[in-house]
Protein backbone atom coordinates (compact mmCIF):
# COMPACT_ATOMS: atom_id res chain seq x y z
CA UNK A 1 2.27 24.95 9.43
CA UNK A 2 2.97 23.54 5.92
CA UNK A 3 3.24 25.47 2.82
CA UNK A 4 1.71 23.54 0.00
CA UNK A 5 2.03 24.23 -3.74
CA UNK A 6 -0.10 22.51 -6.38
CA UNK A 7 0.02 23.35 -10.17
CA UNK A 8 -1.41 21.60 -13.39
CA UNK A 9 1.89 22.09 -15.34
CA UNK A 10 0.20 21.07 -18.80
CA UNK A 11 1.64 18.05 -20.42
CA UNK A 12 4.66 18.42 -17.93
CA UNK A 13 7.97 16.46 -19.42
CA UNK A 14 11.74 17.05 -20.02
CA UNK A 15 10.67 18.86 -23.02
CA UNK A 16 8.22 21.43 -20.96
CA UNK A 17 11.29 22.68 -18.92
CA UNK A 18 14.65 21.48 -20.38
CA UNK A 19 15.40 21.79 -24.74
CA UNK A 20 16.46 19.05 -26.76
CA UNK A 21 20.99 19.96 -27.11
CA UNK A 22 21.71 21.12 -30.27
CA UNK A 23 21.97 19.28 -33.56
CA UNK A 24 24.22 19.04 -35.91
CA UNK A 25 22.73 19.54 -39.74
CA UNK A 26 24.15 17.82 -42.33
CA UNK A 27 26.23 20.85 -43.88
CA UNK A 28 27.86 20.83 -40.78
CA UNK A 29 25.80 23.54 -38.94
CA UNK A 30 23.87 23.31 -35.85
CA UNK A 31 20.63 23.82 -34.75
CA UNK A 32 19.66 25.76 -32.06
CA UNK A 33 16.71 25.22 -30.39
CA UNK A 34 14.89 27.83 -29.68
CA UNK A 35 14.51 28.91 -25.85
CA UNK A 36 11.00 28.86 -24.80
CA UNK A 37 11.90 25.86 -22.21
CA UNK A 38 14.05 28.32 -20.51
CA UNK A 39 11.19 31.04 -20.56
CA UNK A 40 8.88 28.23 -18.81
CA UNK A 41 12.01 26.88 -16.38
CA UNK A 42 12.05 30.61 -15.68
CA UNK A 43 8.46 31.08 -14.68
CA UNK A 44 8.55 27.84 -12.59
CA UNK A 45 11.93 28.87 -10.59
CA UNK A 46 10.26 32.10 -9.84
CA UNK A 47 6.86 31.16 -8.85
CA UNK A 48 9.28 28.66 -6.18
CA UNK A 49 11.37 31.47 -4.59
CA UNK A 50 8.90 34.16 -4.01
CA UNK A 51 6.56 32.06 -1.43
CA UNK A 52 8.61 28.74 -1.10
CA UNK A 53 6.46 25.07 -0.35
CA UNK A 54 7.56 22.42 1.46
CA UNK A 55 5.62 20.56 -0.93
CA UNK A 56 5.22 20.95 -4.82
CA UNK A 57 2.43 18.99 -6.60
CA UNK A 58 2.68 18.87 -10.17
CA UNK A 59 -0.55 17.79 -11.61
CA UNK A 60 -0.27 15.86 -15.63
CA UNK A 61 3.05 14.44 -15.74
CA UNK A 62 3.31 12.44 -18.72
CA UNK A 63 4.24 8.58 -18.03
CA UNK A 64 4.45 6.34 -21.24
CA UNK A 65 2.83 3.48 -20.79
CA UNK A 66 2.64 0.74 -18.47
CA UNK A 67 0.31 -0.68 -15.75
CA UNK A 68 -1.38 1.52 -13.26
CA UNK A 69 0.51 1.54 -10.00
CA UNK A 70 3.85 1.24 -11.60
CA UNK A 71 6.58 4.10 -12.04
CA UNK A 72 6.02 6.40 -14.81
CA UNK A 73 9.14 6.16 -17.33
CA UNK A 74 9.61 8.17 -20.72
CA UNK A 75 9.48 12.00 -20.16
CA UNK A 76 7.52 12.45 -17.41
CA UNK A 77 10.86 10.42 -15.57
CA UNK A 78 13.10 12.88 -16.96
CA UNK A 79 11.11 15.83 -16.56
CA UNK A 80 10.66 14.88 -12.79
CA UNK A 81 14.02 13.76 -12.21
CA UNK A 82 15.46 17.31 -13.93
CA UNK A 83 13.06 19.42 -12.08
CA UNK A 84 14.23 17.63 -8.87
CA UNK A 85 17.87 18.78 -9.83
CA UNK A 86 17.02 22.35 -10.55
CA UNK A 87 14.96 22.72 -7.31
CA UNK A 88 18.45 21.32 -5.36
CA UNK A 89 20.15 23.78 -7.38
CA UNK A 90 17.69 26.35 -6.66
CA UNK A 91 17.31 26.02 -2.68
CA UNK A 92 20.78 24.68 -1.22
CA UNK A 93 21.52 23.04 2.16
CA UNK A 94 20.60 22.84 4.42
CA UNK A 95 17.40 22.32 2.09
CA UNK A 96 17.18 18.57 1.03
CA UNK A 97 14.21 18.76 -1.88
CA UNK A 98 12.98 14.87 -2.65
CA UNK A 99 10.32 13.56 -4.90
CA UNK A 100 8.02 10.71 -4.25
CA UNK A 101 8.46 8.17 -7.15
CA UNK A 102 5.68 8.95 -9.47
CA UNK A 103 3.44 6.10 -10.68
CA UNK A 104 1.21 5.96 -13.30
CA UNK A 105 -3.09 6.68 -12.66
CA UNK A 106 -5.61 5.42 -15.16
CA UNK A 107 -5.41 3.68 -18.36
CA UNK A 108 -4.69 3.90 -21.75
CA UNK A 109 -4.36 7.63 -23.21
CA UNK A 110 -6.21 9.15 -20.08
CA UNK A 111 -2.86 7.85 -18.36
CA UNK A 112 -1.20 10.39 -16.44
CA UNK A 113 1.35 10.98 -13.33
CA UNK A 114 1.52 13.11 -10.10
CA UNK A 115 5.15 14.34 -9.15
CA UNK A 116 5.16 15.06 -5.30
CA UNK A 117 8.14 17.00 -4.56
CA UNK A 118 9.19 17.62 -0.93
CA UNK A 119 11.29 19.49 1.49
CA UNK A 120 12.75 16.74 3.55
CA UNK A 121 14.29 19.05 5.80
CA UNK A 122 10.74 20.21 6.92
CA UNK A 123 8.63 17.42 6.31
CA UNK A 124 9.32 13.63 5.96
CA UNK A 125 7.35 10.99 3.20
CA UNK A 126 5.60 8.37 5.61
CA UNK A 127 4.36 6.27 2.01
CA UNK A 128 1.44 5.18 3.09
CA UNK A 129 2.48 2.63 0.88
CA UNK A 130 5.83 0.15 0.23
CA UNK A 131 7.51 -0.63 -2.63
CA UNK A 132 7.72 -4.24 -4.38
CA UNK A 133 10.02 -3.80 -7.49
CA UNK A 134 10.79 -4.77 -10.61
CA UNK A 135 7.37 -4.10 -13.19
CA UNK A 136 4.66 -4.75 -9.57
CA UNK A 137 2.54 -1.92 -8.59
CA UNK A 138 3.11 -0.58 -5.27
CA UNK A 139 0.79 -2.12 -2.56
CA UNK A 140 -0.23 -1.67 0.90
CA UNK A 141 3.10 -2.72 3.65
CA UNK A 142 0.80 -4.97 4.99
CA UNK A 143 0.02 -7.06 1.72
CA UNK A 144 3.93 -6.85 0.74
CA UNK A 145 5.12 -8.01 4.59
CA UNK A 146 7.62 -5.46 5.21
CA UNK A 147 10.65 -8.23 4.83
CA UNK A 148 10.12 -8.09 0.92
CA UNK A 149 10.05 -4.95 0.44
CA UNK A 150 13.10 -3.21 -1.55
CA UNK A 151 14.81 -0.34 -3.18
CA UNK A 152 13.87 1.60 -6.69
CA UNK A 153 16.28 1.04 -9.09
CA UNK A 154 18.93 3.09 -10.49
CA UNK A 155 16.98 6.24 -11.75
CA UNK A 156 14.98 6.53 -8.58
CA UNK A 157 16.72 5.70 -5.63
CA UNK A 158 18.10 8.97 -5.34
CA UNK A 159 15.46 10.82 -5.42
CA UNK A 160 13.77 9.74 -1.69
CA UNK A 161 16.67 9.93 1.23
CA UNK A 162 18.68 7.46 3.18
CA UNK A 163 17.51 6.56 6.63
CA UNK A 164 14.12 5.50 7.63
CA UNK A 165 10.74 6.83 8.66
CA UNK A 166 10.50 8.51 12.05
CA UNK A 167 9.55 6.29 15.06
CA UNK A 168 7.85 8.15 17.89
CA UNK A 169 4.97 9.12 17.48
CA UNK A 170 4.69 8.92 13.85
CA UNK A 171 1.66 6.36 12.81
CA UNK A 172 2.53 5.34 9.51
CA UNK A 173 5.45 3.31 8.39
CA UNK A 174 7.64 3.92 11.31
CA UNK A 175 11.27 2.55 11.09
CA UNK A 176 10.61 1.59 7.03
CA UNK A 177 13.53 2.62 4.81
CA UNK A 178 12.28 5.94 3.14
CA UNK A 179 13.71 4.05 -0.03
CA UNK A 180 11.02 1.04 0.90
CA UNK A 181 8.05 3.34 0.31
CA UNK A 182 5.40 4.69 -2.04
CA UNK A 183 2.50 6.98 -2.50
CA UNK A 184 -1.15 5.26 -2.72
CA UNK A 185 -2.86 4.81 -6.17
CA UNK A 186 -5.96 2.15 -5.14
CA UNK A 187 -8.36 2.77 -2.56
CA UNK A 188 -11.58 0.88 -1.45
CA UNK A 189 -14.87 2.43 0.30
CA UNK A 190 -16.96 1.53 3.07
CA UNK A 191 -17.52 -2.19 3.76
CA UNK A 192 -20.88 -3.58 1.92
CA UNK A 193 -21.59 -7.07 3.34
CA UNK A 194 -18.32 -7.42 4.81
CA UNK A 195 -16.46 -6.36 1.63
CA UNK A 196 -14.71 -2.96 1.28
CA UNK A 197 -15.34 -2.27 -2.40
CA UNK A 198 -12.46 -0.91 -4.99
CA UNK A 199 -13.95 3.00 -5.68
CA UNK A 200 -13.43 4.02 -9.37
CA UNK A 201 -13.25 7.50 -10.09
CA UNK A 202 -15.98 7.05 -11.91
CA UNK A 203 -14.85 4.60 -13.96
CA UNK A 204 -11.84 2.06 -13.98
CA UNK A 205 -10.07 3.59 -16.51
CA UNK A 206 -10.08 6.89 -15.09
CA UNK A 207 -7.38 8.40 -13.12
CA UNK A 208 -7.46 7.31 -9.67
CA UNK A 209 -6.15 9.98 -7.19
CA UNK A 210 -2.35 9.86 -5.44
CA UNK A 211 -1.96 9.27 -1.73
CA UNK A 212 1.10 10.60 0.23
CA UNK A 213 1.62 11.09 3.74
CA UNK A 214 4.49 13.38 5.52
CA UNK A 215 5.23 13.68 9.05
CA UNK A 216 6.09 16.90 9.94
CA UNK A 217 8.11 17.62 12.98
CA UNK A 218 7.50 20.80 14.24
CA UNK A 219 5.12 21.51 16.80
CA UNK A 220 4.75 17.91 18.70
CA UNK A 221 4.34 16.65 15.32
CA UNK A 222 1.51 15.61 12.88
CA UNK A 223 0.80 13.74 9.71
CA UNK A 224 -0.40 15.18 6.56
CA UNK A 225 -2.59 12.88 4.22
CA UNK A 226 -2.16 14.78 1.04
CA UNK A 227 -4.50 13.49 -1.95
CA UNK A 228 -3.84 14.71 -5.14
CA UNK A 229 -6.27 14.21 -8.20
CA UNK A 230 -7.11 14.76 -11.49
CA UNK A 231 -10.30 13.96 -13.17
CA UNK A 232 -11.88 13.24 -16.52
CA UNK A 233 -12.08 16.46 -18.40
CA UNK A 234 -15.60 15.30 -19.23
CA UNK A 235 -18.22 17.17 -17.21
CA UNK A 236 -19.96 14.07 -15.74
CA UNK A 237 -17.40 11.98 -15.17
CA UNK A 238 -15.28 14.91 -13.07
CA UNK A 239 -18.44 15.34 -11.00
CA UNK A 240 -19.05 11.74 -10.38
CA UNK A 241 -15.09 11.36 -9.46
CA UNK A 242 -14.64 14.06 -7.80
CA UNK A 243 -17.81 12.98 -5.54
CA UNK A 244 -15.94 10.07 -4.81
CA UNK A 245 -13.14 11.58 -3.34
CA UNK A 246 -15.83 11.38 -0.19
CA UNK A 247 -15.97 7.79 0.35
CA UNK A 248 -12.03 7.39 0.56
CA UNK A 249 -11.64 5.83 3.77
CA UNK A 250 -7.96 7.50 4.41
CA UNK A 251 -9.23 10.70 3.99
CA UNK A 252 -12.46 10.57 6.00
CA UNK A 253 -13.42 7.57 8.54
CA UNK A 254 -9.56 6.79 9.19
CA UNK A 255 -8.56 10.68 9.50
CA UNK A 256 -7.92 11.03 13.32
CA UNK A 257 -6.36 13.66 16.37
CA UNK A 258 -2.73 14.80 15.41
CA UNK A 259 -3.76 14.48 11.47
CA UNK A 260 -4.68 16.83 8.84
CA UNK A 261 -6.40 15.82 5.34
CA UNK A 262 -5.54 17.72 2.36
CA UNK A 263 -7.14 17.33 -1.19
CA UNK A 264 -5.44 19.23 -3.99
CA UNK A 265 -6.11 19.05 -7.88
CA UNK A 266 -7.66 19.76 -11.09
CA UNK A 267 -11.41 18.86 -10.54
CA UNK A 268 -12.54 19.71 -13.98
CA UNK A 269 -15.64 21.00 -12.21
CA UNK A 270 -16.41 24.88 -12.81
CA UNK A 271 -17.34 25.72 -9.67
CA UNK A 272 -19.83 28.47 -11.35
CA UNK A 273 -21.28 25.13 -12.71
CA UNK A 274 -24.92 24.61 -10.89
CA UNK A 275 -25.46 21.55 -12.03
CA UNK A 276 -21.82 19.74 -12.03
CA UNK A 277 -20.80 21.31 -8.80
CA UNK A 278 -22.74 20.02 -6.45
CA UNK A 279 -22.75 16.74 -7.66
CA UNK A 280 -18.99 17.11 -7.15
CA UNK A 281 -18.93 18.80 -3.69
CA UNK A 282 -21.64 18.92 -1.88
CA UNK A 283 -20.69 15.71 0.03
CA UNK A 284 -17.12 16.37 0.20
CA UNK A 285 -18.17 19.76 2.02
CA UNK A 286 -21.17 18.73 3.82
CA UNK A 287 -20.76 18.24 7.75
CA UNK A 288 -20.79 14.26 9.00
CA UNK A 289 -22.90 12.31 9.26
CA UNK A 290 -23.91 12.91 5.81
CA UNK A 291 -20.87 14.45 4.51
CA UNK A 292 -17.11 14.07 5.35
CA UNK A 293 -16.90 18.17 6.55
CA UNK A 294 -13.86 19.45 4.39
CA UNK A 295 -13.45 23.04 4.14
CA UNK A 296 -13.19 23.86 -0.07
CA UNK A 297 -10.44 27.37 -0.23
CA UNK A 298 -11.72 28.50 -3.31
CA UNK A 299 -15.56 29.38 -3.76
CA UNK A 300 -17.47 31.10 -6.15
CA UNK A 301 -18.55 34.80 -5.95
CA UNK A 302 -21.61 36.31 -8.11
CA UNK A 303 -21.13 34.78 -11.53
CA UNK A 304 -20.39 38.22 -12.98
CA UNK A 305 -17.58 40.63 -14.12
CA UNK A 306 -15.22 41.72 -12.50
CA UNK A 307 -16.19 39.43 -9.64
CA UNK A 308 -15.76 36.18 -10.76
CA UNK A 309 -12.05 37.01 -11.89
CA UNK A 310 -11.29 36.76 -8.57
CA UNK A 311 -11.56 32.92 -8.71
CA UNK A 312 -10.33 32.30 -12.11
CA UNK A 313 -7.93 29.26 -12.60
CA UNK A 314 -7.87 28.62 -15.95
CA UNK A 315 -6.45 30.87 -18.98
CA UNK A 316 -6.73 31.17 -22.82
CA UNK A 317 -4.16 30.24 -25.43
CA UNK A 318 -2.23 33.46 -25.96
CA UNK A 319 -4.06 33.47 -29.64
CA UNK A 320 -7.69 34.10 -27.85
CA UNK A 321 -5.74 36.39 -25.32
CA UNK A 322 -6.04 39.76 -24.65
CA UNK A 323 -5.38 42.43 -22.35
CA UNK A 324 -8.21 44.58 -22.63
CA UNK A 325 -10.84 45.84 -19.84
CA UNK A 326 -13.84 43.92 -20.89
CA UNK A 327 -13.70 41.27 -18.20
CA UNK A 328 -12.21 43.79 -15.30
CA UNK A 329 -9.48 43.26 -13.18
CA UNK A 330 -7.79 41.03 -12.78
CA UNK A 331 -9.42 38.64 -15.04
CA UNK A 332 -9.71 40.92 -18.31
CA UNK A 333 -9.76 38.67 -21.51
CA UNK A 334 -7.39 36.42 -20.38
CA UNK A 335 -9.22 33.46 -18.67
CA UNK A 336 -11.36 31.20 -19.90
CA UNK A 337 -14.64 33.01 -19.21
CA UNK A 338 -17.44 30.16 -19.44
CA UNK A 339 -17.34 26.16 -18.44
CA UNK A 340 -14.18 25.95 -16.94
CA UNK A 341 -13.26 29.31 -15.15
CA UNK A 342 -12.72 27.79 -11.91
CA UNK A 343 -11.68 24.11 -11.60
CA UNK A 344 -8.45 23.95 -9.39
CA UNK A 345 -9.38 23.87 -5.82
CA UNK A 346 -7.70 22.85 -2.00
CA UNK A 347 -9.34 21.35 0.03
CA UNK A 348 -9.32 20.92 4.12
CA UNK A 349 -9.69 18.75 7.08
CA UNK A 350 -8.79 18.66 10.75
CA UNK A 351 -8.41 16.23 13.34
CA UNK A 352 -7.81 17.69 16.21
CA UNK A 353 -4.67 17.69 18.66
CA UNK A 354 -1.63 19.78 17.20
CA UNK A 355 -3.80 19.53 13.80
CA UNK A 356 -6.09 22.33 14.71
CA UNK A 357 -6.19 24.33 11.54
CA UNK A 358 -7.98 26.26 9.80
CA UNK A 359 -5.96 26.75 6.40
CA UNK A 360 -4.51 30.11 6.18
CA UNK A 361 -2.83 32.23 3.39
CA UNK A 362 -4.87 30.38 -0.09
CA UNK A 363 -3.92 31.86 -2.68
CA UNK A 364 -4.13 32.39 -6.50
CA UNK A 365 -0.76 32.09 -7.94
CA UNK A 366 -1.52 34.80 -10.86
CA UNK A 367 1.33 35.03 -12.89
CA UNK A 368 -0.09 37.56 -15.09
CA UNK A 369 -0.85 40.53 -13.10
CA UNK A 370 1.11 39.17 -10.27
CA UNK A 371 -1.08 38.59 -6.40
CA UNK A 372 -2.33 39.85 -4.01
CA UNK A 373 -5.63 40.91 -5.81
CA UNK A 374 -6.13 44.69 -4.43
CA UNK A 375 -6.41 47.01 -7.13
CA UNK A 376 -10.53 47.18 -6.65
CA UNK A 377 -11.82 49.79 -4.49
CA UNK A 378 -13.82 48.88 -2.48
CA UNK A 379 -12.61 45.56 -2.87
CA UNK A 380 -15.23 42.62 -4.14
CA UNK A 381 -16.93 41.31 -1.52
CA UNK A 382 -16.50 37.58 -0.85
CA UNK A 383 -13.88 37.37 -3.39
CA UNK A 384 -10.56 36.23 -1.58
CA UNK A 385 -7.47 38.75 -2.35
CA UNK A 386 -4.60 36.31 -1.93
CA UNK A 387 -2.54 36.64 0.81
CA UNK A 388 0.98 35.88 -0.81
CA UNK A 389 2.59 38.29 -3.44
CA UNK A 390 3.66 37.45 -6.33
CA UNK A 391 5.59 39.29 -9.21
CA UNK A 392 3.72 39.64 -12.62
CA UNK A 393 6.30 37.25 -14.87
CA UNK A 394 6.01 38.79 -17.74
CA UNK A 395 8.62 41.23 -18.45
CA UNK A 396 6.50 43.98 -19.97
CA UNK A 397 9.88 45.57 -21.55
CA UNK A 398 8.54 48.47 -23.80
CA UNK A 399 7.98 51.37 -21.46
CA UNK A 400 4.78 49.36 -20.28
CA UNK A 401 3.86 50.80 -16.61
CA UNK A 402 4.35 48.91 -13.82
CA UNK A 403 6.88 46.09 -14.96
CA UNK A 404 7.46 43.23 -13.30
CA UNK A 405 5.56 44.58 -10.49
CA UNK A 406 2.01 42.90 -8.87
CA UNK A 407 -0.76 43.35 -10.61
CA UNK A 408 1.38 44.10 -13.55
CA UNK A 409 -1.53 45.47 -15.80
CA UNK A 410 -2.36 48.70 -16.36
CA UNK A 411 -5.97 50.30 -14.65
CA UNK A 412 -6.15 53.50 -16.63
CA UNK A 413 -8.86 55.86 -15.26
CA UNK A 414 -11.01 54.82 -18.23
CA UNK A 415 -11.66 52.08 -17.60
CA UNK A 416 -15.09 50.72 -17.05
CA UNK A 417 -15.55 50.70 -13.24
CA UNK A 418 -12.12 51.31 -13.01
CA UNK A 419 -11.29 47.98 -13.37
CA UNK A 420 -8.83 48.38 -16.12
CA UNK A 421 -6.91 47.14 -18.68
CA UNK A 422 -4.98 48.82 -21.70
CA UNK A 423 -7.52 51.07 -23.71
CA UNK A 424 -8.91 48.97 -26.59
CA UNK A 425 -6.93 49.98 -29.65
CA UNK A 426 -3.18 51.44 -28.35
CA UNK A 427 -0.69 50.85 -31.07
CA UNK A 428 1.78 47.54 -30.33
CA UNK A 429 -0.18 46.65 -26.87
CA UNK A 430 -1.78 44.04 -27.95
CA UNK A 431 1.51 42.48 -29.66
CA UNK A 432 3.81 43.27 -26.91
CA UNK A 433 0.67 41.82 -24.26
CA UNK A 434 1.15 38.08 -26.36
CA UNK A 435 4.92 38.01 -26.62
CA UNK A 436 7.46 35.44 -25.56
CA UNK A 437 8.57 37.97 -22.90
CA UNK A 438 5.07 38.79 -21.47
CA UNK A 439 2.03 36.79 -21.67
CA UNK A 440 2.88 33.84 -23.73
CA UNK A 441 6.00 32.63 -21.52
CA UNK A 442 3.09 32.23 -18.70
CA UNK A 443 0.56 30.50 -21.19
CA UNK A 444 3.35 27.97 -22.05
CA UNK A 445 4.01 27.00 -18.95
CA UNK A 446 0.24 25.81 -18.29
CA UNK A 447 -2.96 26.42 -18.89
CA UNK A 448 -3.74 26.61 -15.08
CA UNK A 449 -2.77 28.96 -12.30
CA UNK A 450 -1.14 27.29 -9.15
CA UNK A 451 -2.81 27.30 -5.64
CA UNK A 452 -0.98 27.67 -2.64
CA UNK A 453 -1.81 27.36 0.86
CA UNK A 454 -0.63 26.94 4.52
CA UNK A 455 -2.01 23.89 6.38
């Protein structure tokens, strides 16, 4: 199976991860900037060694501006292209991490990127799509003809490997230069009349989703379609977009034996939403004929406290923060509590053939009390635990209990239910809770928990 990672690193650049060098005043001095990249490089290298992917999605790269379907430049380009460094740095040979050249989705100041990092020693990028160069979009192989397509340029043609894509029994793209290929950004629905329409998601100006395909090796071998999205932050336009993930053609009609569809992102649709959510879902989940039967990983329990933590994605600004007991483990008063609590999800389909699923191991990647979620007894029923562990990354220095450890916050015995939290009121928790070392190191890095899961 695959391990795949997605995160909504907010606003992720060079300047998210990686600090401007110093600068030299004009007295002579120089400026030091201060360190909180490193805090948020930190929390990123971390959250990659505990439970390594062979693929990292990084949801809202920045791109500067351009057309859609061609590379993103400006930070997002350095941010991507350092992050690809440190994960070299990070997992040595005989690792080989890649990235698929990110383009840009949508228009104007909704524009934003995808940065598909891989694992070429586990899985290999398929496209689906080739590359054209110069300022052109990428487009289908097919519309290019295969003789005209060519290499990135200078900044990028390092980041995909030499060689080409695997013959065999590999469907897509076999015998293409890797270097020849791109991820899909433009995708039409069912034929009406003979013509296959251009979806919008809902609109044309919103961010269309990101198509990439691997072939992984192991066990007789299998492609993975993995579609990455994400929508409008306005509630009826993520529903309607969302929605149309379902008439993607790639992902439903076209998904066959040996193949395994895989829909990751930032939905903007709380799934506690009973209006919004079904309008976003209930086709994408719905069994054929009338839906395209893909298994959603996260789903909602009873909309109530301490229950719904469980399912939590999103978090508050470490000013609105706190660590207190009023929420219950392990959401306390640190995620957003009302219209978007939940709106990162995975989603799953099968084909058949040495595709036979089910997804296993979905988890939460909680870097505030650290996974799996087992500190309830009994534990909440329907809410998923987590499989994976993960460390709490916030330091929790001054003689806090359990530092560093999962489920890093306290559950004193007075707590209501016994769900926890520091008693309301202890001198210096609440200051040493928001601190660079503790809570706001996490908050900086995004306002979103990562999901990971094994497909």
């Amino acid at each position: 199976m695959a391990r795949i990672l997605y995160w909504n690193i907010e606003k992720f650049g060079i300047n998210k991860i990686n600090e401007p060098r110093a600068k030299r005043k004009r007295d002579g001095t120089l400026t030091i900037p201060p360190p909180q990249a490193g805090y948020r490089r930190e929390v990123i290298r971390t959250t990659l060694i505990q439970n390594t992917p062979d693929i990292f999605v990084v949801v809202e790269t920045s791109t500067g501006t351009g057309a859609p379907g061609t590379l993103i430049t400006a930070g997002g380009e350095t941010g991507s292209l350092f992050l690809l460094q440190q994960l070299r740095a990070w997992f040595p040979a005989p690792n080989d991490w890649r990235l698929v050249p990110p383009l840009r989705l949508g228009q104007g100041n909704v524009q934003e990127g995808i940065s598909v990092f891989y694992n070429h020693a586990n899985v290999q990028f398929t496209g689906p799509w080739g590359w054209q160069g110069g300022a052109n979009p990428s487009d289908s192989v097919a519309n290019i003809g295969a003789g005209n397509l060519v290499n990135y340029g200078i900044n990028w043609i390092g980041a995909l490997p030499l060689g080409n894509a695997p013959g065999g029994n590999n469907p897509i793209n076999p015998g293409i230069p890797y270097r020849h290929l791109a991820g899909q950004w433009q995708f039409h629905g069912p034929a009406v009349g003979g013509v296959a329409p251009v979806l919008d998601f809902p609109n044309a100006f919103n961010r269309t989703p990101f198509l990439t395909t691997f072939w992984e090796p192991a066990n007789g071998g299998r492609t993975i379609k993995l579609l990455s999205f994400h929508a409008s932050p306005k509630k009826q336009q993520s529903a309607d977009g969302t929605n149309q993930l379902s008439y993607i053609q790639e992902m439903t009609t076209n998904l066959v034996v040996n193949e395994v569809g895989v829909i990751v992102g930032d939905f903007n649709v709380d799934i506690f939403n009973t209006h919004f959510e079904p309008i976003a879902y209930d086709r994408l989940l719905n069994n054929l004929p009338g839906g395209v039967g893909y298994t959603r990983q996260i789903n909602p329990t009873p909309n109530v406290w301490p229950d719904k933590g469980y399912v939590c994605t999103m978090i508050r600004s470490h000013n609105s923060a706190r660590p207190w007991q009023t929420n219950g483990y392990p959401g306390y008063e640190y995620v957003i509590q009302d219209t978007f609590s939940s709106v990162d999800n995975i989603l799953t389909r099968y084909g058949g053939g040495t595709a036979v699923g089910p997804a296993t191991n979905i988890t939460i990647v909680n870097r505030v009390t650290g996974t799996t979620y087992n500190r309830d007894a009994p534990p909440i029923v329907g809410a998923p635990p987590g499989s994976l562990v993960y460390n709490s990354a916030m330091a929790l220095n001054a003689g806090m209990p359990a530092a560093g450890l999962p489920s890093a916050l306290a559950l004193p015995p007075a707590g209501p239910g016994g769900h926890g939290g520091y008693v309301r009121g202890n001198i210096g928790a609440m200051t040493t809770f928001v601190g660079w070392n503790n809570y706001r190191r996490v908050r900086s890095t995004s306002d979103h928990m990562g999901l990971i899961v094994d497909v």
